[in-house]
N, C-alpha and C. Protein backbone atom coordinates (compact mmCIF):
# COMPACT_ATOMS: atom_id res chain seq x y z
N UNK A 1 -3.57 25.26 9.62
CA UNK A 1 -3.64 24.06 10.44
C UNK A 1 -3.74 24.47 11.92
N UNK A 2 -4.87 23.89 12.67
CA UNK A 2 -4.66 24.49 14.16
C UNK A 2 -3.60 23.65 14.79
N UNK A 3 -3.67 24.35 15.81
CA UNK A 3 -2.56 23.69 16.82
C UNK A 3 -3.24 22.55 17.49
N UNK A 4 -2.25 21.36 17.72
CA UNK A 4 -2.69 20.37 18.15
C UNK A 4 -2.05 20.08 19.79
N UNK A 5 -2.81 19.55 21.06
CA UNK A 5 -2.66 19.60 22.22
C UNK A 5 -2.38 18.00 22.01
N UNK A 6 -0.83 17.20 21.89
CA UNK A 6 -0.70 15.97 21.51
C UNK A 6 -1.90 14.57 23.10
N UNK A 7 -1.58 15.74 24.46
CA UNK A 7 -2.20 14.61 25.21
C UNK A 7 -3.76 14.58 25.25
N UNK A 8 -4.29 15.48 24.76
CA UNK A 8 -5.36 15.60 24.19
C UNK A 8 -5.98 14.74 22.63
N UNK A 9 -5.42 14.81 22.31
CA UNK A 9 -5.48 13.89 20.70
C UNK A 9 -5.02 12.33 21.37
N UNK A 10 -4.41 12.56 22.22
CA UNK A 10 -4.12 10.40 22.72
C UNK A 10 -5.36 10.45 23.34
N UNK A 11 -6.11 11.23 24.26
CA UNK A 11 -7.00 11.33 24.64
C UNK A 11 -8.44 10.46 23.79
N UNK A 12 -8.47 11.61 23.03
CA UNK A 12 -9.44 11.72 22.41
C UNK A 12 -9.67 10.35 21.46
N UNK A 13 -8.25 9.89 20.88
CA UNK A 13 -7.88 8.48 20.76
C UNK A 13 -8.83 7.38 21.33
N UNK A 14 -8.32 7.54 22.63
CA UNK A 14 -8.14 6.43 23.66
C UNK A 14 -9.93 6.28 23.51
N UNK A 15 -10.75 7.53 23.64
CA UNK A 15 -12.42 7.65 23.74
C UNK A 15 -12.78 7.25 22.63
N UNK A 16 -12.54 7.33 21.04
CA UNK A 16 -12.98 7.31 20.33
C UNK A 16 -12.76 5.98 19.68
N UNK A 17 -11.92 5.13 20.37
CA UNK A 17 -11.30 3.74 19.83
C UNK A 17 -12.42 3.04 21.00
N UNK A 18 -12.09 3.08 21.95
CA UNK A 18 -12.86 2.74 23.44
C UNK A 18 -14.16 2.88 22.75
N UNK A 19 -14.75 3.91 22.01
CA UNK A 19 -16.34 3.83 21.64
C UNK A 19 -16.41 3.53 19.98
N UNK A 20 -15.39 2.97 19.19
CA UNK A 20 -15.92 2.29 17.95
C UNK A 20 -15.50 1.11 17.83
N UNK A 21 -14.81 0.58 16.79
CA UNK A 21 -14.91 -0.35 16.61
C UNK A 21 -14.70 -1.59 17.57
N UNK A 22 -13.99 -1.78 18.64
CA UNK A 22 -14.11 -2.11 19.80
C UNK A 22 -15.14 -1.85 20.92
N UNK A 23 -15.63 -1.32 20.89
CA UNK A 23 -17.13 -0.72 21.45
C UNK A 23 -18.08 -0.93 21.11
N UNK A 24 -19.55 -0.22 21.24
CA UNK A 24 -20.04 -0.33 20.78
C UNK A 24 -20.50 0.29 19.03
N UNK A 25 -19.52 1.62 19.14
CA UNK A 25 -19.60 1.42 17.22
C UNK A 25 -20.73 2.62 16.97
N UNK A 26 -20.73 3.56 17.10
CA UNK A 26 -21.61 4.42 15.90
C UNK A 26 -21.70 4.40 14.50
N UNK A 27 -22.87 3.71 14.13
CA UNK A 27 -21.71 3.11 12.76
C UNK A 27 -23.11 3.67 11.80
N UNK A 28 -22.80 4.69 10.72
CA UNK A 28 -23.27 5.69 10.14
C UNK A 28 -23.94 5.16 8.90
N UNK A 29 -24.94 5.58 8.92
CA UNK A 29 -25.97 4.27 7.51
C UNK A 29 -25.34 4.98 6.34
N UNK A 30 -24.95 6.28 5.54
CA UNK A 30 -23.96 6.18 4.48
C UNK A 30 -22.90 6.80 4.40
N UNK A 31 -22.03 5.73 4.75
CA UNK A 31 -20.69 5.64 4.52
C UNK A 31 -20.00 6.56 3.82
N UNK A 32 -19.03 7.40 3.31
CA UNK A 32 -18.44 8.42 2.45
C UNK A 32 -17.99 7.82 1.26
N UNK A 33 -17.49 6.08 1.74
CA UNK A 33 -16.62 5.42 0.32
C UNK A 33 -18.27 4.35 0.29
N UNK A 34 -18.83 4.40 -0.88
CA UNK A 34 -19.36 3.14 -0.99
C UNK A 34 -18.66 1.79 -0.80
N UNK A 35 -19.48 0.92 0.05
CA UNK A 35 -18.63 -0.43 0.37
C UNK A 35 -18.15 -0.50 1.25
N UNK A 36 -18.31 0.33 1.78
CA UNK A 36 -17.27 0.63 3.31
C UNK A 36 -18.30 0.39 4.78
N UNK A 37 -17.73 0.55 5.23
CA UNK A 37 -18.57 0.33 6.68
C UNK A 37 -17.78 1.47 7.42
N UNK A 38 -18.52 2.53 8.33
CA UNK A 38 -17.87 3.21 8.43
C UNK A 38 -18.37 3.89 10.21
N UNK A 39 -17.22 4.08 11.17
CA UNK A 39 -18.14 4.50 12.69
C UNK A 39 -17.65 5.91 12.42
N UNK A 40 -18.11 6.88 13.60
CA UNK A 40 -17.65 8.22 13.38
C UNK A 40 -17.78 8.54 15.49
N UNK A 41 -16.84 9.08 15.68
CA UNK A 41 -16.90 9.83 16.86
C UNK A 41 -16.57 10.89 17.20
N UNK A 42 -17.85 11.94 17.91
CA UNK A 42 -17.56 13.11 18.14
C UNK A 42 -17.19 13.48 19.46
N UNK A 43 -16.63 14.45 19.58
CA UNK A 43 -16.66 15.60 21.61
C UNK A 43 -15.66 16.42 20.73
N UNK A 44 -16.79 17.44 21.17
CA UNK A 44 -16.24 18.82 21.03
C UNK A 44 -16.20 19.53 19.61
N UNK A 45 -14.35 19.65 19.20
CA UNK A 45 -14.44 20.44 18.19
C UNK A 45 -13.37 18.72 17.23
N UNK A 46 -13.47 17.70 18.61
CA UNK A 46 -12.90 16.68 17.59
C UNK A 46 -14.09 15.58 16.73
N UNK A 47 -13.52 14.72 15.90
CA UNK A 47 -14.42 14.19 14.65
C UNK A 47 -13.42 12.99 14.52
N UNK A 48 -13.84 11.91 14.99
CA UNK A 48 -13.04 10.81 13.82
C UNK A 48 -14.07 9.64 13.42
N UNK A 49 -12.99 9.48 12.38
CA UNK A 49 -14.54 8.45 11.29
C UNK A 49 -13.13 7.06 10.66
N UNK A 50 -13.69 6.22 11.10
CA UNK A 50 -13.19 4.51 11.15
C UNK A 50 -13.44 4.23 9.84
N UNK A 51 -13.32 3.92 8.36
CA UNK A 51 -13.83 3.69 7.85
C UNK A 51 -13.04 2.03 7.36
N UNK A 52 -13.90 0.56 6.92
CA UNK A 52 -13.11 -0.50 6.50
C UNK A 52 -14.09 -0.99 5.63
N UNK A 53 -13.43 -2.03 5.09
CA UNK A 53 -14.30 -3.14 3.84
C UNK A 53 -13.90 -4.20 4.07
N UNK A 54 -14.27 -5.55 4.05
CA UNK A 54 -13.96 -6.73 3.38
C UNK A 54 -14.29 -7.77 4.58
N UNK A 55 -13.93 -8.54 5.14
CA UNK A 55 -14.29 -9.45 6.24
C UNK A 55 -13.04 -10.02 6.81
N UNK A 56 -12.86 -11.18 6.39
CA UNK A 56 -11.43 -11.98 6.26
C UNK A 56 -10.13 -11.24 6.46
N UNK A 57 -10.36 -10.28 5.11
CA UNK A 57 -8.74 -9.33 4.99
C UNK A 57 -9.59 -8.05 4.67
N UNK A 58 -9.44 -7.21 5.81
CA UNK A 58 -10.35 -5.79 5.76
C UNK A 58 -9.57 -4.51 5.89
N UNK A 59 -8.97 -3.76 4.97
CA UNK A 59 -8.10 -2.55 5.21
C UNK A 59 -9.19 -1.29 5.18
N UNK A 60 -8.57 -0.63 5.77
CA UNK A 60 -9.13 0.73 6.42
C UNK A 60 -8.40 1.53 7.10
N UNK A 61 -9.06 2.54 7.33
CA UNK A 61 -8.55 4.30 7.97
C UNK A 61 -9.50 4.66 8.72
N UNK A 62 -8.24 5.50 9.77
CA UNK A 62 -8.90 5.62 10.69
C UNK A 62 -8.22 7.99 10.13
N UNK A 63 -9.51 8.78 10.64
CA UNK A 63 -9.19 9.85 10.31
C UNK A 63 -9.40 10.90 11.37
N UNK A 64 -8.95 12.05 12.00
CA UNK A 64 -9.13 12.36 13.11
C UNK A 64 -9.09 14.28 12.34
N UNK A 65 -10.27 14.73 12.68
CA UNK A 65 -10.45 16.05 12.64
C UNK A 65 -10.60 16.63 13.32
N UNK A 66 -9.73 18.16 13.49
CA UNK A 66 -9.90 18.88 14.73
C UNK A 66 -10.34 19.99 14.13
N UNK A 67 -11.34 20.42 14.72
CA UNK A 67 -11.95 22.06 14.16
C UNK A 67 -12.48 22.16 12.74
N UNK A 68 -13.04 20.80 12.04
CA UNK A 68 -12.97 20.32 10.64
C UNK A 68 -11.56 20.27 9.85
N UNK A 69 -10.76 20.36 10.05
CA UNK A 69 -9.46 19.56 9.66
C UNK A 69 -8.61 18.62 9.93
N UNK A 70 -8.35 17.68 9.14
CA UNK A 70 -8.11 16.62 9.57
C UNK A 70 -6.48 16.59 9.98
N UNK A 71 -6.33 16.06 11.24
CA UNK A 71 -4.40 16.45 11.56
C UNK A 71 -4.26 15.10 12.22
N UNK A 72 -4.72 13.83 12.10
CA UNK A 72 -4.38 12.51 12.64
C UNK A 72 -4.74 11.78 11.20
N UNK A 73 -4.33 10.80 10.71
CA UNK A 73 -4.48 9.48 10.32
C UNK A 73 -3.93 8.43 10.27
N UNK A 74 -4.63 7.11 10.63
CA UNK A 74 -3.35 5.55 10.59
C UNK A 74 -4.62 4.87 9.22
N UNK A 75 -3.54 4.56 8.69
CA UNK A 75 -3.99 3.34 7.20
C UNK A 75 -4.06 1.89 8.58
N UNK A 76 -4.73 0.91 8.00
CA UNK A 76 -4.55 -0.23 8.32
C UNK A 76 -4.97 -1.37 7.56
N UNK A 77 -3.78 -2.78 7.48
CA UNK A 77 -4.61 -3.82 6.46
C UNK A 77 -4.23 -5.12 6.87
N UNK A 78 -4.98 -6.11 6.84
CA UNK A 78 -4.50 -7.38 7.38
C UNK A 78 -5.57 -7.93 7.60
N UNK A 79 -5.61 -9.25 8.37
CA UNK A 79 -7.33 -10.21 8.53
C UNK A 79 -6.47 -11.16 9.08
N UNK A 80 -7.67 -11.91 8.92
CA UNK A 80 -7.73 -13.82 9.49
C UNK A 80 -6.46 -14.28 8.13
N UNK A 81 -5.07 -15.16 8.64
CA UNK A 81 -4.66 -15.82 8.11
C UNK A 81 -5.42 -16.27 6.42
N UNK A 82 -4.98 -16.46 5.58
CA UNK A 82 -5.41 -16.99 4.05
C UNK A 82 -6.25 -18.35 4.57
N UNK A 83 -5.60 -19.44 5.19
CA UNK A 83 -5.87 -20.73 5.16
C UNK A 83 -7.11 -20.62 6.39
N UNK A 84 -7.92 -19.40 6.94
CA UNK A 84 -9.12 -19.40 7.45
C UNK A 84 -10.23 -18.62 7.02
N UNK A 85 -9.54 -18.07 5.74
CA UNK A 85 -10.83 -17.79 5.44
C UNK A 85 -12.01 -18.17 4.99
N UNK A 86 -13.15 -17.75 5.35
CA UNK A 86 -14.02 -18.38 5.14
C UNK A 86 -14.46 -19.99 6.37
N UNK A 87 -13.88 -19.97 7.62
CA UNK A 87 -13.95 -20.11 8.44
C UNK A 87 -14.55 -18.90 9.61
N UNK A 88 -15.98 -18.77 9.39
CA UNK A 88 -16.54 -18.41 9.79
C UNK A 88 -16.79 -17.83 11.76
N UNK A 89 -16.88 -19.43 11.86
CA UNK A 89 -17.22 -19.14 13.42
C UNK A 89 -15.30 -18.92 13.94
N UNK A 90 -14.54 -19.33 13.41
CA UNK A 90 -12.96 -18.76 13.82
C UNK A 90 -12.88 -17.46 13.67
N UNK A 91 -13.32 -16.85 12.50
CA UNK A 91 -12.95 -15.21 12.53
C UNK A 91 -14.17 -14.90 13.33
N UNK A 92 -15.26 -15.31 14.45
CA UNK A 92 -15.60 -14.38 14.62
C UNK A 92 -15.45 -14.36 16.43
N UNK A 93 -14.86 -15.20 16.42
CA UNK A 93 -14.06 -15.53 17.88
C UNK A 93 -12.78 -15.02 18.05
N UNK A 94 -12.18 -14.70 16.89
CA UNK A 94 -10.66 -13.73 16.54
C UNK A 94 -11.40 -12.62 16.57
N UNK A 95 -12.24 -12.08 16.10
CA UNK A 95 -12.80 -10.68 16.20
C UNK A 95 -13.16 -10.18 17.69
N UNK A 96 -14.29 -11.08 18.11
CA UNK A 96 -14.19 -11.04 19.86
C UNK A 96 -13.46 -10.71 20.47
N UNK A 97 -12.06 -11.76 20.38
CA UNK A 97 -11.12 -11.21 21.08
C UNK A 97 -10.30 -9.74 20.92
N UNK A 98 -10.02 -9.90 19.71
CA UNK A 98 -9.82 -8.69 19.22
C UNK A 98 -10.45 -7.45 19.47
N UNK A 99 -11.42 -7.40 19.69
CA UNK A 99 -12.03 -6.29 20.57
C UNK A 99 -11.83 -6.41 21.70
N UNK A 100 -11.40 -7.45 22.34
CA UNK A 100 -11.13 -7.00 24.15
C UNK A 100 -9.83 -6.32 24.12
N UNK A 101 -8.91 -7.25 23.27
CA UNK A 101 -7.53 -6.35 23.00
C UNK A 101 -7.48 -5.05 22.97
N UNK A 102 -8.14 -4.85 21.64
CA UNK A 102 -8.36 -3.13 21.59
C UNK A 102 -8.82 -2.44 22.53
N UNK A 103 -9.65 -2.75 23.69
CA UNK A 103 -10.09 -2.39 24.79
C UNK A 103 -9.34 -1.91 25.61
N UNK A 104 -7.72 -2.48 25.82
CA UNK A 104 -7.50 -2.71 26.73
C UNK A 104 -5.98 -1.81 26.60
N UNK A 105 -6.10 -1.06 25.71
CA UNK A 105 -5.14 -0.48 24.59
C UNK A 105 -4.42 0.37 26.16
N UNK A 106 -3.33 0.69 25.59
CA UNK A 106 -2.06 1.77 26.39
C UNK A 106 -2.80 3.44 25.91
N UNK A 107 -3.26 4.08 27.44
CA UNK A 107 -3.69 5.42 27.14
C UNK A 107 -2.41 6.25 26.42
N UNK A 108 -1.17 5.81 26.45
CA UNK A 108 -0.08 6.43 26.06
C UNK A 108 0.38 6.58 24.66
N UNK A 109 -0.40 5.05 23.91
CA UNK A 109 -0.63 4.60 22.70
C UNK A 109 -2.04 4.07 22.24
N UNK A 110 -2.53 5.25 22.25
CA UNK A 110 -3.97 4.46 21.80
C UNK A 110 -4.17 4.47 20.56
N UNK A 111 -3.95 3.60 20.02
CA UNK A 111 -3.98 3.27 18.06
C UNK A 111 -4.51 2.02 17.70
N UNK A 112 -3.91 0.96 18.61
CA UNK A 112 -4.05 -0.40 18.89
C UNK A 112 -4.58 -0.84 20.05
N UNK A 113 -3.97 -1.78 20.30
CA UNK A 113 -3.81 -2.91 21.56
C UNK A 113 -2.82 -2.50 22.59
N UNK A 114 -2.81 -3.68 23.01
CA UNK A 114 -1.53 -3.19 24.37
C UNK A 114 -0.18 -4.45 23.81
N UNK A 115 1.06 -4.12 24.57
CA UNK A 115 1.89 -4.89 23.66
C UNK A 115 1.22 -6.56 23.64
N UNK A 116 0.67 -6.69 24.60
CA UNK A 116 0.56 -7.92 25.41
C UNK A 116 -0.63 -8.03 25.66
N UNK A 117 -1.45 -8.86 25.12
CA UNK A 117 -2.83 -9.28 25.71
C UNK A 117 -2.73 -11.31 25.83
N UNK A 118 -3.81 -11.51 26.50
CA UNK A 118 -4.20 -12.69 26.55
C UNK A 118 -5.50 -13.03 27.41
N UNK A 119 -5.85 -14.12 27.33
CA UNK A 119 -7.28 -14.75 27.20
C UNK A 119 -7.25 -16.04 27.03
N UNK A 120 -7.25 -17.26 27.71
CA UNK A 120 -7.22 -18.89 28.12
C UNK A 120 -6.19 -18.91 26.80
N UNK A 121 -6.28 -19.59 25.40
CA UNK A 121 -5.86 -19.97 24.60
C UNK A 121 -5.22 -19.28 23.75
N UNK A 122 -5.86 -17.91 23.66
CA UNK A 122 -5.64 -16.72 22.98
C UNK A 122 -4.60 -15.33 22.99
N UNK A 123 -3.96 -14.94 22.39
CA UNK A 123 -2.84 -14.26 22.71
C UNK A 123 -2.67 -13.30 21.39
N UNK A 124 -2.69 -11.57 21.97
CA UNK A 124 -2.51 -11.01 21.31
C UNK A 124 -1.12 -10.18 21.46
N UNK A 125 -0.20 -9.68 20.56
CA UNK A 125 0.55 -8.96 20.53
C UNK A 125 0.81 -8.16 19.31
N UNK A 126 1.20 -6.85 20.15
CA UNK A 126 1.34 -5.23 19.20
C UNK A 126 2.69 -4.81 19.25
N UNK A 127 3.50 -4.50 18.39
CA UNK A 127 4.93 -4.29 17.68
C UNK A 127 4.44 -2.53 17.31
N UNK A 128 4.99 -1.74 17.96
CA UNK A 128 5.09 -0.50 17.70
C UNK A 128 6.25 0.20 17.94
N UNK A 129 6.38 1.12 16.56
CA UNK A 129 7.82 1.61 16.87
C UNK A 129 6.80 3.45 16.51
N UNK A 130 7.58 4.44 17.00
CA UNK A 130 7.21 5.90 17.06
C UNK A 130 6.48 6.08 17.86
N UNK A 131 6.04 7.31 17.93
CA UNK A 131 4.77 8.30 18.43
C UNK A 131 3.62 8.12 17.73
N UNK A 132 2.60 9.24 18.84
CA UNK A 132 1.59 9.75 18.08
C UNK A 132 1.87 10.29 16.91
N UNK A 133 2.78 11.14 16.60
CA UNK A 133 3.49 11.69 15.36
C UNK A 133 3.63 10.98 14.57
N UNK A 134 3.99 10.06 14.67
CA UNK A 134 4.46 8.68 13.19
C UNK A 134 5.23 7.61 14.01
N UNK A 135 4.29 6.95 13.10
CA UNK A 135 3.99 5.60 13.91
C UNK A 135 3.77 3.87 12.73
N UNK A 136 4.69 3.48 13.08
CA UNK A 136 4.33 2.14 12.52
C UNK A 136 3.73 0.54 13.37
N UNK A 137 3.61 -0.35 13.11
CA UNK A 137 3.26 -1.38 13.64
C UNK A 137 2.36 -2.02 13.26
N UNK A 138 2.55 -3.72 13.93
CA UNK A 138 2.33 -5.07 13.12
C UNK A 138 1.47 -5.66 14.36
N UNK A 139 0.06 -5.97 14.57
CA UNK A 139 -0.68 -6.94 15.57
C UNK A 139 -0.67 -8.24 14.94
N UNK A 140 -0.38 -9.15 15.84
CA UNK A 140 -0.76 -10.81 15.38
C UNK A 140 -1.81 -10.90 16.69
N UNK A 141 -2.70 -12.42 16.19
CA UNK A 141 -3.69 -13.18 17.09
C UNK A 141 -3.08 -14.57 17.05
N UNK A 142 -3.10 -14.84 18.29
CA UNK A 142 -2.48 -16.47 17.94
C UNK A 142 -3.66 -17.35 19.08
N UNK A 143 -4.04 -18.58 18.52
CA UNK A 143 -4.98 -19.21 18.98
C UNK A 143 -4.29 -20.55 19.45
N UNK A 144 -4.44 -21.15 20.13
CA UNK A 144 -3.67 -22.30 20.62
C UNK A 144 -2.37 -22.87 20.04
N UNK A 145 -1.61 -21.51 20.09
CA UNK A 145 0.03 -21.03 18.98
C UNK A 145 -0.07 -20.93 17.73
N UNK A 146 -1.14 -21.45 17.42
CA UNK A 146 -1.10 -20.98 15.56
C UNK A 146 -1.48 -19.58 15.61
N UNK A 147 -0.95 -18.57 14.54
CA UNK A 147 -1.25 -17.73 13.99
C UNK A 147 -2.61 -17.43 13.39
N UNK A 148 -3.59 -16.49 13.51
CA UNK A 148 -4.76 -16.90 12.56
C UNK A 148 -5.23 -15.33 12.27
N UNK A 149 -4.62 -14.15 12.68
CA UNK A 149 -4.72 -12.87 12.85
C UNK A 149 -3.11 -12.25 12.38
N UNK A 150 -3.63 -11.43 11.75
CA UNK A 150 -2.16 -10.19 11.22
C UNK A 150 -2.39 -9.27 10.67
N UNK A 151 -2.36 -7.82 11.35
CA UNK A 151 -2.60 -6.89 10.86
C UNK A 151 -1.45 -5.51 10.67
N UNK A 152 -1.03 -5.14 9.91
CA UNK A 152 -0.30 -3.82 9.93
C UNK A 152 -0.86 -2.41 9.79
N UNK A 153 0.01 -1.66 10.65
CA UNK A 153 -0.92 -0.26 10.52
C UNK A 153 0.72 0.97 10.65
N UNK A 154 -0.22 2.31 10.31
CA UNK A 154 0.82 3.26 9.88
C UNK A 154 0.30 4.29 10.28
N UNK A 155 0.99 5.62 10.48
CA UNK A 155 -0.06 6.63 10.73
C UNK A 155 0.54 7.95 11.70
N UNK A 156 0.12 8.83 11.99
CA UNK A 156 0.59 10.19 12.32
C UNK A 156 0.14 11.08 11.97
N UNK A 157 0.79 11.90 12.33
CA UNK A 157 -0.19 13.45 12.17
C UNK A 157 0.41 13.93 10.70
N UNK A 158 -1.12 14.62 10.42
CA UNK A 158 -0.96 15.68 9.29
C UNK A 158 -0.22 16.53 9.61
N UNK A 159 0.06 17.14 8.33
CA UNK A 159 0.92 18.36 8.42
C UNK A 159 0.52 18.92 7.22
């Protein structure tokens, strides 16, 4: 296992979140899991690849390789509330936002969001407990106080 430079890997984080799925997205015509949708970002000797499925309620991994071995990963699973799915133009105005959130993420914690976002009606918040090392936490979206976003995520370094 190489050695890992931790402010370097938040780094590399912070660029590789900043340029996928919140970004604009390198997003790779075949995927590794069929069904998946999947971005990938490179610099250097680092590699990470986003991979998710589903729309509504979409779980996925995020995987981070250094030198071709992989020594980062966060699981993640959650969507649009049950009672919107299939409310179309709502999830895709929760998604919107949701990408500015992610945008706007803590270079200190770049996994997510920042604890605290907002936007006229819209309001995001991120619940994180650990490090880069291991790490848990819960994002909600709330739209004119209802709930309509919830996602949980997990994650840390290989060993």
């Amino acid at each position: 296992m190489p050695e890992i430079d931790y402010n370097e890997l938040k780094k590399i984080l912070f660029d590789a979140n900043a340029n996928g799925y919140a970004g604009s997205g390198n997003k790779i015509a075949e995927p590794q899991r069929p069904g998946f949708k999947e971005l990938e970002y490179k610099c250097g000797d680092w590699l990470m690849h986003d991979s998710y499925a589903g729309h509504f309620f979409a779980p996925g991994q995020e995987i981070v390789y250094y030198k071709g071995v992989p020594v980062w990963a966060m699981a993640y699973a959650g969507g649009m509330e049950f009672q919107y799915h299939g409310d179309e133009d709502l999830a895709h105005e929760t998604f919107v936002f949701l990408k500015k959130a992610l945008l706007a993420m803590d270079p200190e914690k770049p996994y997510r969001g920042p604890e605290h976002f907002g936007e006229g009606e819209w309001k995001y918040i991120s619940i994180l407990e650990g490090d880069i090392k291991d790490f848990i936490g819960n994002e909600k979206i709330y739209y004119k106080s209802d709930l309509v976003f919830e996602q949980n995520f997990i994650g840390g370094v290989i060993v």
